[in-house]
Protein backbone atom coordinates (compact mmCIF):
# COMPACT_ATOMS: atom_id res chain seq x y z
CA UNK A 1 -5.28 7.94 -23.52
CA UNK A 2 -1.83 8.38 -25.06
CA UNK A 3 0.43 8.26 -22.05
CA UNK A 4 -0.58 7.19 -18.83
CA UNK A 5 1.96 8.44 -15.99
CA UNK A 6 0.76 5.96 -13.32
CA UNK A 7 -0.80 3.10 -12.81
CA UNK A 8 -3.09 2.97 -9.78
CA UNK A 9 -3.46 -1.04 -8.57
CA UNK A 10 -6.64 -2.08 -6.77
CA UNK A 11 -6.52 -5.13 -5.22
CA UNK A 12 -10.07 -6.25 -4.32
CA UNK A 13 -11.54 -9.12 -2.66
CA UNK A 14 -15.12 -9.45 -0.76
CA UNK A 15 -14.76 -5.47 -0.48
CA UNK A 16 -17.95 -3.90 -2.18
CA UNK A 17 -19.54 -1.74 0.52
CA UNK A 18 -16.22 0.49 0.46
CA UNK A 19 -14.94 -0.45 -3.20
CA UNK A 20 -16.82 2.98 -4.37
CA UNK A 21 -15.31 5.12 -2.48
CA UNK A 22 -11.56 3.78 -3.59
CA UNK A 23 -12.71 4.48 -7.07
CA UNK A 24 -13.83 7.97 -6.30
CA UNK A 25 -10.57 9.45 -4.53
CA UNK A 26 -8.71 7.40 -7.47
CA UNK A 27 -10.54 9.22 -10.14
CA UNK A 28 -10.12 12.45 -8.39
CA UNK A 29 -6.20 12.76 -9.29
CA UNK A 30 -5.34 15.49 -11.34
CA UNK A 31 -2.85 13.08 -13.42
CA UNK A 32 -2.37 10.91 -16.32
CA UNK A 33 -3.51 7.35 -15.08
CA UNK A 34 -5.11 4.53 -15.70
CA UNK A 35 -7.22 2.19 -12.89
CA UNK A 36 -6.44 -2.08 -12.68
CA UNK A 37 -9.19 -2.97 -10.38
CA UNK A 38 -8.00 -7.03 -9.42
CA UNK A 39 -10.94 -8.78 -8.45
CA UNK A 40 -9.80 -11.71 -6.63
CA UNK A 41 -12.74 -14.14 -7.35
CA UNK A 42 -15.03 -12.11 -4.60
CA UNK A 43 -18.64 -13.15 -4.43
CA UNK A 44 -20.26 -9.85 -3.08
CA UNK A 45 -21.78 -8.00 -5.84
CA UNK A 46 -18.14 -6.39 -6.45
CA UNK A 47 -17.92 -6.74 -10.23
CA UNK A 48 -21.59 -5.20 -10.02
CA UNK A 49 -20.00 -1.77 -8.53
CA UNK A 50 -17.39 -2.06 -10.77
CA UNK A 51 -19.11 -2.14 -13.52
CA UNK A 52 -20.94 1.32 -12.82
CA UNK A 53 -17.57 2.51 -13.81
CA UNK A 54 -17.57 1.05 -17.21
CA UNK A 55 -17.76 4.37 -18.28
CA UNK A 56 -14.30 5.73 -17.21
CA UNK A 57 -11.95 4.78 -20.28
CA UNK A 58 -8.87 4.78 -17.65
CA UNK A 59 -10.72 2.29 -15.61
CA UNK A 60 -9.71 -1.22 -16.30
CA UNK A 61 -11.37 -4.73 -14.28
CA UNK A 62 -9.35 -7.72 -13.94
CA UNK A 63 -10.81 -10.57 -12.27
CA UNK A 64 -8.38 -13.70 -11.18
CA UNK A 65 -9.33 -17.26 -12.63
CA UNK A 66 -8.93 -18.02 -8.80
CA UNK A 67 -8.43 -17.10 -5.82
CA UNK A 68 -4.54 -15.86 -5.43
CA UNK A 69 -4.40 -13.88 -2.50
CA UNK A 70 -3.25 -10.12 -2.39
CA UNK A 71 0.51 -10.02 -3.03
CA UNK A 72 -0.25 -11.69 -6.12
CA UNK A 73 -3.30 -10.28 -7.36
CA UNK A 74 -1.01 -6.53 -6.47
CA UNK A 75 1.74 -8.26 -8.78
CA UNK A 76 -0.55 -9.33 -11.65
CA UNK A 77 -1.57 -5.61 -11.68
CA UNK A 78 1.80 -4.23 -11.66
CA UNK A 79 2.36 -6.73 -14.84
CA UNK A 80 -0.55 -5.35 -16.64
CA UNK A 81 0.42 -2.23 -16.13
CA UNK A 82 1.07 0.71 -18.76
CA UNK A 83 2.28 3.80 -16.48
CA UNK A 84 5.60 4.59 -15.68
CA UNK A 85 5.09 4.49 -11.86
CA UNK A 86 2.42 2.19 -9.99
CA UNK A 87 0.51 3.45 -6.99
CA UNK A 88 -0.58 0.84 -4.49
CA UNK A 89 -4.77 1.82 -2.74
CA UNK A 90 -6.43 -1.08 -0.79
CA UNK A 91 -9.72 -1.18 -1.49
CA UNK A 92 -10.72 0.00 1.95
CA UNK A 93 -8.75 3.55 1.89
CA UNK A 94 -9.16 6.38 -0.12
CA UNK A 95 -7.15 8.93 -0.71
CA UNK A 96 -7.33 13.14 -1.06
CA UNK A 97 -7.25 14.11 -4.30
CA UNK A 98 -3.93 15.82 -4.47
CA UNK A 99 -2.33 12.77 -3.48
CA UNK A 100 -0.01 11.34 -6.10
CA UNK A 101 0.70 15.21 -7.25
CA UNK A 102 2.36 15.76 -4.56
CA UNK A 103 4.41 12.84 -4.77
CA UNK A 104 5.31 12.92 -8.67
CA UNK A 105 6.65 16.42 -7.68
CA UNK A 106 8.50 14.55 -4.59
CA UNK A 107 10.26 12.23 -6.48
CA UNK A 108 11.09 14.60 -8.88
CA UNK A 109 12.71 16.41 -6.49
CA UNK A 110 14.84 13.72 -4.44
CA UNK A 111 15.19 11.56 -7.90
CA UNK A 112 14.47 8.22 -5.62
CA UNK A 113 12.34 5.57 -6.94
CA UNK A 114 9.63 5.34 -4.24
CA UNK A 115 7.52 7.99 -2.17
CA UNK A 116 4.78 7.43 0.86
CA UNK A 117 3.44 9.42 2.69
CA UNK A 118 1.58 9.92 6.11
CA UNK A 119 -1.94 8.45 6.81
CA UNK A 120 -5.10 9.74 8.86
CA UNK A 121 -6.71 6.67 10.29
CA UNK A 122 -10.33 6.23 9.37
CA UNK A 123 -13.22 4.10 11.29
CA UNK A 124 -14.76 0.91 9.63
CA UNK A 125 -18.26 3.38 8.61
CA UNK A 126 -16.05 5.94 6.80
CA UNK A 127 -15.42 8.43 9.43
CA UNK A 128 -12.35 10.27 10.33
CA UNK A 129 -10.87 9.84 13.65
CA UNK A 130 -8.14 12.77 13.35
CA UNK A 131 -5.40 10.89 14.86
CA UNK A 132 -2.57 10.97 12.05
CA UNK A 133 0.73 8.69 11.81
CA UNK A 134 3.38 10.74 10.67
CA UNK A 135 6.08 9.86 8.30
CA UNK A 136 9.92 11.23 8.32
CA UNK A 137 10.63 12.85 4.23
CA UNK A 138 13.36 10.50 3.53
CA UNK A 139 14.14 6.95 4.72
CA UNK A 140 16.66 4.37 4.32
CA UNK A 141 17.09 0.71 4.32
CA UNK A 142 18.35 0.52 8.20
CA UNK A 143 15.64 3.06 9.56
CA UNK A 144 12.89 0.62 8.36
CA UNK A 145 14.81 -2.63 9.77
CA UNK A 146 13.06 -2.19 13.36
CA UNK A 147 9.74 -0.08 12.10
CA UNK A 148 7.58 -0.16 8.76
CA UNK A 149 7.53 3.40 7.92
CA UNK A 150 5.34 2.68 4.42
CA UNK A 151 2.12 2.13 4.37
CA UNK A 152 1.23 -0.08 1.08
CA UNK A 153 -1.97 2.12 -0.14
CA UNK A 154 0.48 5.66 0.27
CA UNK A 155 3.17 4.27 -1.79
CA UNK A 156 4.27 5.73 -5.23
CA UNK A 157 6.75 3.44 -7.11
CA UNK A 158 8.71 3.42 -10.38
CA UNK A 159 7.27 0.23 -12.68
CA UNK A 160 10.32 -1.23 -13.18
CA UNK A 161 11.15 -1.65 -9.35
CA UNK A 162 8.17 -2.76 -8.25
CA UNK A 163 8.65 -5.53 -11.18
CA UNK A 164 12.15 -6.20 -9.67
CA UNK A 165 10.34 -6.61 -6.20
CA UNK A 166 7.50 -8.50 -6.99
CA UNK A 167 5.62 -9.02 -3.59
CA UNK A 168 5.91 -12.67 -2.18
CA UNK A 169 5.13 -14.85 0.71
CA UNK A 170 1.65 -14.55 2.32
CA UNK A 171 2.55 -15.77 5.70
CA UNK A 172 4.88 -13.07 5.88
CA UNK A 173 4.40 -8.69 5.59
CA UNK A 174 4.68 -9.11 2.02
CA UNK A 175 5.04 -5.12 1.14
CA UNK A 176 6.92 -4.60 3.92
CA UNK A 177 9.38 -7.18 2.51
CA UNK A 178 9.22 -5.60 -0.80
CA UNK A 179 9.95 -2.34 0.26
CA UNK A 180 13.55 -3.53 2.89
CA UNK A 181 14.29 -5.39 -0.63
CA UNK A 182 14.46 -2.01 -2.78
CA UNK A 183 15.65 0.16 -0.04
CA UNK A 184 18.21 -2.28 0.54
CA UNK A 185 19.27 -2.12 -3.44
CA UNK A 186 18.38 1.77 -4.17
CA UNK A 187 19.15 3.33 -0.66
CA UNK A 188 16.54 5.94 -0.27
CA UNK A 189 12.87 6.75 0.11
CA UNK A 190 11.06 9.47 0.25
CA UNK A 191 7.80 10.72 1.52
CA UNK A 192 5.44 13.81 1.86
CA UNK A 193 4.54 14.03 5.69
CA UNK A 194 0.85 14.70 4.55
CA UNK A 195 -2.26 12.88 5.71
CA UNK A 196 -3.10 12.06 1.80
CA UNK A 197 -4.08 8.45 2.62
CA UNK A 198 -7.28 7.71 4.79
CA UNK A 199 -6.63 4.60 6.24
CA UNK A 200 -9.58 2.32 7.29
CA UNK A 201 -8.93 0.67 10.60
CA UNK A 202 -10.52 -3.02 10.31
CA UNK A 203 -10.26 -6.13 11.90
CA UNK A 204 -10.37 -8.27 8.71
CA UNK A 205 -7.19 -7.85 7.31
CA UNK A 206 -4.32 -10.22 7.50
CA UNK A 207 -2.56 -7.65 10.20
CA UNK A 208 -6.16 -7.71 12.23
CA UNK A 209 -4.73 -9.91 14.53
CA UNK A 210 -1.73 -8.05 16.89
CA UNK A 211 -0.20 -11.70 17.73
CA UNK A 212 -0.59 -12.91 13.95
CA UNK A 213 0.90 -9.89 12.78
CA UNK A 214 4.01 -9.96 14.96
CA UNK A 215 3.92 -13.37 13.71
CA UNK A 216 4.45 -12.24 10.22
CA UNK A 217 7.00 -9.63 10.77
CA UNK A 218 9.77 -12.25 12.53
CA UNK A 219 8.70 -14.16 9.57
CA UNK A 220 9.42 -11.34 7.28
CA UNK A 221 13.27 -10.70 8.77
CA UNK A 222 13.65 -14.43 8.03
CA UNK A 223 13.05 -14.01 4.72
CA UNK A 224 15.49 -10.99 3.98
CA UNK A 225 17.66 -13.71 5.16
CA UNK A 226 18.58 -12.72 8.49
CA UNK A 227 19.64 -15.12 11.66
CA UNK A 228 17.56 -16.09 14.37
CA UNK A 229 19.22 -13.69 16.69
CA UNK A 230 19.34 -10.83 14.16
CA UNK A 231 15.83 -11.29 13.59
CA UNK A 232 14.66 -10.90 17.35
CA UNK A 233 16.80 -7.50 17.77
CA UNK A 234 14.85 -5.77 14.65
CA UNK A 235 11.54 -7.29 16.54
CA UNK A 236 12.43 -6.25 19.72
CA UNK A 237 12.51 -2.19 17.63
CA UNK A 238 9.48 -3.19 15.33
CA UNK A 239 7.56 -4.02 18.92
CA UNK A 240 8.75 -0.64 21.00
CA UNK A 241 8.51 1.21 17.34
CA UNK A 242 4.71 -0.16 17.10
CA UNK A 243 3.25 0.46 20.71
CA UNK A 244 4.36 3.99 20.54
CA UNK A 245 3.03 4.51 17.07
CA UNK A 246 -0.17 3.06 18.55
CA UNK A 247 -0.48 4.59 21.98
CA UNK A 248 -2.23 7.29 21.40
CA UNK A 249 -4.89 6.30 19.52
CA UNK A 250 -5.47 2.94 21.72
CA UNK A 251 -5.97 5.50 24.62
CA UNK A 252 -8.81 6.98 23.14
């Protein structure tokens, strides 16, 4: 592989039963890449089902002397990576295989330095639900302030930022951080308003928990360094922002 274009980052951590599937949409990209699977010391047969891929040159395994959680285990992959843009996929999603295609030719277009795009959610066994969370084609620093527009497994961004940004602070959103801190430096984002990203909707992630994740949003306002007060307004629009994202789907 003489040039790899981008680097697709696997976190992965007690996730085998879906790990497979990650792999497979991954591999399905019609573009130069290479794969950092980051096992984070998981005990579940995952470096088993990894290593059925040992036969995909692009596919690399990394796993963690110990246990480091997933902002870090993300930024150890973005350091070990060779591409000149990293893509984010949880080990739980998948994604269609036109996915980061569509958003090379995106950012070609808009010349910004990160892309998302909109998600389809998917049930814990792997089905699709049909109930899609759009995302506006361009976004700036102020429109996420009250509402995370960017899911972390649709995101396309150049190497260099996301080494600027490392992600930081587990009690907090960490990529949501990461992404107010470049929109904040380089303005604009942009997105393709496509379900590409299948998002699996489960209860065992650190946002599982509706009270611990508001939690970690007013904690993630206090670390861009905003005031008490300051930090309640943007909640107040993350909250209303959030239960009308939501309503639909918690009707069902």
């Amino acid at each position: 592989m003489n040039e790899i274009l981008v680097s697709i980052v696997i976190p992965a951590f007690r996730c085998a039963r879906y790990l497979r599937q990650a792999l497979d949409s991954a591999l399905a990209q019609d573009v130069p890449e290479e794969i950092l699977i980051i096992d984070d010391c998981s005990d579940d047969g995952l470096e088993e089902i990894a290593g059925a891929y040992c036969g995909y040159p692009q596919i690399r395994y990394i796993r963690n002397e110990r246990n480091l959680g997933v902002a870090e285990s993300r930024n150890r992959g973005v350091a070990l990576a060779r591409g000149t843009y990293i893509a984010f996929l949880d080990a739980d999603d998948i994604w269609t295989p036109d996915k980061l295609k569509k958003q090379l030719s995106r950012i070609r277009e808009t010349g910004t330095v990160m892309c998302s795009t909109a998600r389809e959610l998917m049930n814990p066994d792997g089905t699709l639900t049909g109930y899609v969370i759009p995302v506006p084609e361009a976004y700036s620093f102020r429109d996420l302030l009250t509402e995370n527009l960017v899911n972390c497994s649709s995101v396309l961004i150049r190497t260099d930022v996301a080494r600027e940004f490392p992600m930081r602070h587990d009690d907090a959103h960490e990529d949501y951080l990461t992404w107010l801190q470049v929109l904040r430096k380089y303005g604009q984002g942009c997105a393709v308003n496509e379900p590409l990203l299948k998002y699996r909707i489960t209860n065992s992630g650190k946002s599982g928990s509706k009270l611990k994740s508001a939690k970690m949003t007013f904690q993630t306002y206090r670390y861009m360094g905003f005031g008490f007060f300051r930090s309640c307004l943007y909640f107040t629009g993350y909250v209303f922002h959030g239960m009308k994202k939501y309503f639909l789907w918690y009707l069902k």
